[in-house]
C-alpha atoms as a PDB file:
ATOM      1  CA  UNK A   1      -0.599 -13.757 -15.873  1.00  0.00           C
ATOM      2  CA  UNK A   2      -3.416 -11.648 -14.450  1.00  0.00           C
ATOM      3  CA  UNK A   3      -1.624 -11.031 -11.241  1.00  0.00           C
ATOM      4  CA  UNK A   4      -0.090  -7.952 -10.435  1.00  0.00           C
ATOM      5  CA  UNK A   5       3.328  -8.411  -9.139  1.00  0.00           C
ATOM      6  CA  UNK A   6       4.367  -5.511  -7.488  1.00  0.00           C
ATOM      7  CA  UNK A   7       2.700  -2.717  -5.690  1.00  0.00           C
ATOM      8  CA  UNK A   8       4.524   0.173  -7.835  1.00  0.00           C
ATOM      9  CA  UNK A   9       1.901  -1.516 -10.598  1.00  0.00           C
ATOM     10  CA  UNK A  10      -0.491   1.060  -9.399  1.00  0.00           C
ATOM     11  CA  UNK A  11       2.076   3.854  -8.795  1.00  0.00           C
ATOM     12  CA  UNK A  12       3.129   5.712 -11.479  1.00  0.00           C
ATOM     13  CA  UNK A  13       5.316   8.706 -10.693  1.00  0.00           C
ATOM     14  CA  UNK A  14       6.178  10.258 -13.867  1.00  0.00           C
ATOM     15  CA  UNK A  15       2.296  10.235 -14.926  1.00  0.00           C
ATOM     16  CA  UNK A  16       1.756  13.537 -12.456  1.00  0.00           C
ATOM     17  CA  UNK A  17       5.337  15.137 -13.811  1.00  0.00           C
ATOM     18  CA  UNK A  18       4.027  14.847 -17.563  1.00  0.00           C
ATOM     19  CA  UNK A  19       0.764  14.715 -17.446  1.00  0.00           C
ATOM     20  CA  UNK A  20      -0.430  17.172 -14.366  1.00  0.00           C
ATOM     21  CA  UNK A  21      -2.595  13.927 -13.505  1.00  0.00           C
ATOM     22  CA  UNK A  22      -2.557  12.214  -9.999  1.00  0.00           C
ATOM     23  CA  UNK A  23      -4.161   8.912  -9.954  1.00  0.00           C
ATOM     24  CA  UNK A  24      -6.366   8.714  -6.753  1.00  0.00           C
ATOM     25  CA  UNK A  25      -7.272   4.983  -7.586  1.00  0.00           C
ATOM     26  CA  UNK A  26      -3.567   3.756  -7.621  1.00  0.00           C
ATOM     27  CA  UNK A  27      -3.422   6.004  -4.286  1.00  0.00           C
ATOM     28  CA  UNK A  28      -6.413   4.530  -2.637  1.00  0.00           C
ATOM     29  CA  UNK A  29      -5.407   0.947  -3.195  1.00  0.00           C
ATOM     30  CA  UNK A  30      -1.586   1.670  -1.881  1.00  0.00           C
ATOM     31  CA  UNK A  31      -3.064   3.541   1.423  1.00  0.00           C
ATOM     32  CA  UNK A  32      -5.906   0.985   1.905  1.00  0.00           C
ATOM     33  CA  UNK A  33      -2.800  -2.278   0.913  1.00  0.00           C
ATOM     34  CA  UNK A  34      -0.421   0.063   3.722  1.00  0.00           C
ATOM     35  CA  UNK A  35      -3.096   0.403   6.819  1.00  0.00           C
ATOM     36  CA  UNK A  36      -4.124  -3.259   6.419  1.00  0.00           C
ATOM     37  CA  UNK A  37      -0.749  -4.342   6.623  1.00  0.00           C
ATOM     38  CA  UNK A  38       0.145  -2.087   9.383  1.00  0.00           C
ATOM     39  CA  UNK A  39      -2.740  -3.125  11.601  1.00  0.00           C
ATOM     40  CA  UNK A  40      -2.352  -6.627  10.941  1.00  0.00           C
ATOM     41  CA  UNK A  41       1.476  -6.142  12.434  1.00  0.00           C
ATOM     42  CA  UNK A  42      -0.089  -4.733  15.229  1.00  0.00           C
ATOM     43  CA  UNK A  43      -2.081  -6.943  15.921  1.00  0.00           C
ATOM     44  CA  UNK A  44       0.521  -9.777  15.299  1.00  0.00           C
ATOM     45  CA  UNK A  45       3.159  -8.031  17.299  1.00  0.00           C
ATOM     46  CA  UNK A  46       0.401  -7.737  20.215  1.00  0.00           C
ATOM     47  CA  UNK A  47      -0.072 -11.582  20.196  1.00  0.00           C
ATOM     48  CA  UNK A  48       3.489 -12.034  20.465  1.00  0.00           C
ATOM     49  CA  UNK A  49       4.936  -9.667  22.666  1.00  0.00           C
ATOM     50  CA  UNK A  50       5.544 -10.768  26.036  1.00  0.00           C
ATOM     51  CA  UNK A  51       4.677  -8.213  28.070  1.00  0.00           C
ATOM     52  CA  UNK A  52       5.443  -6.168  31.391  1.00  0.00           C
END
């Protein structure tokens, strides 16, 4: 299985607690995952909302 299951996959808490090491890529790819999925709600919620 190449696919990568859950999104903590690229999160790794205890790496900056051991290590002094923050992984920006990891970081990147949550924020970038989080504002897609936030704008496509939007948008989603726009389409379906009813109105005034």
């Amino acid at each position: 299985m190449g696919c990568k299951q859950y999104a903590t996959h690229y999160y790794d808490p205890t790496a900056i607690l051991v290590d002094g090491a923050y992984d920006w890529h990891g970081a990147v790819v949550l924020l970038a995952a989080t504002a897609v999925l936030v704008f496509l709600a939007s948008v989603l919620f726009a389409r379906g909302d009813i109105g005034s």
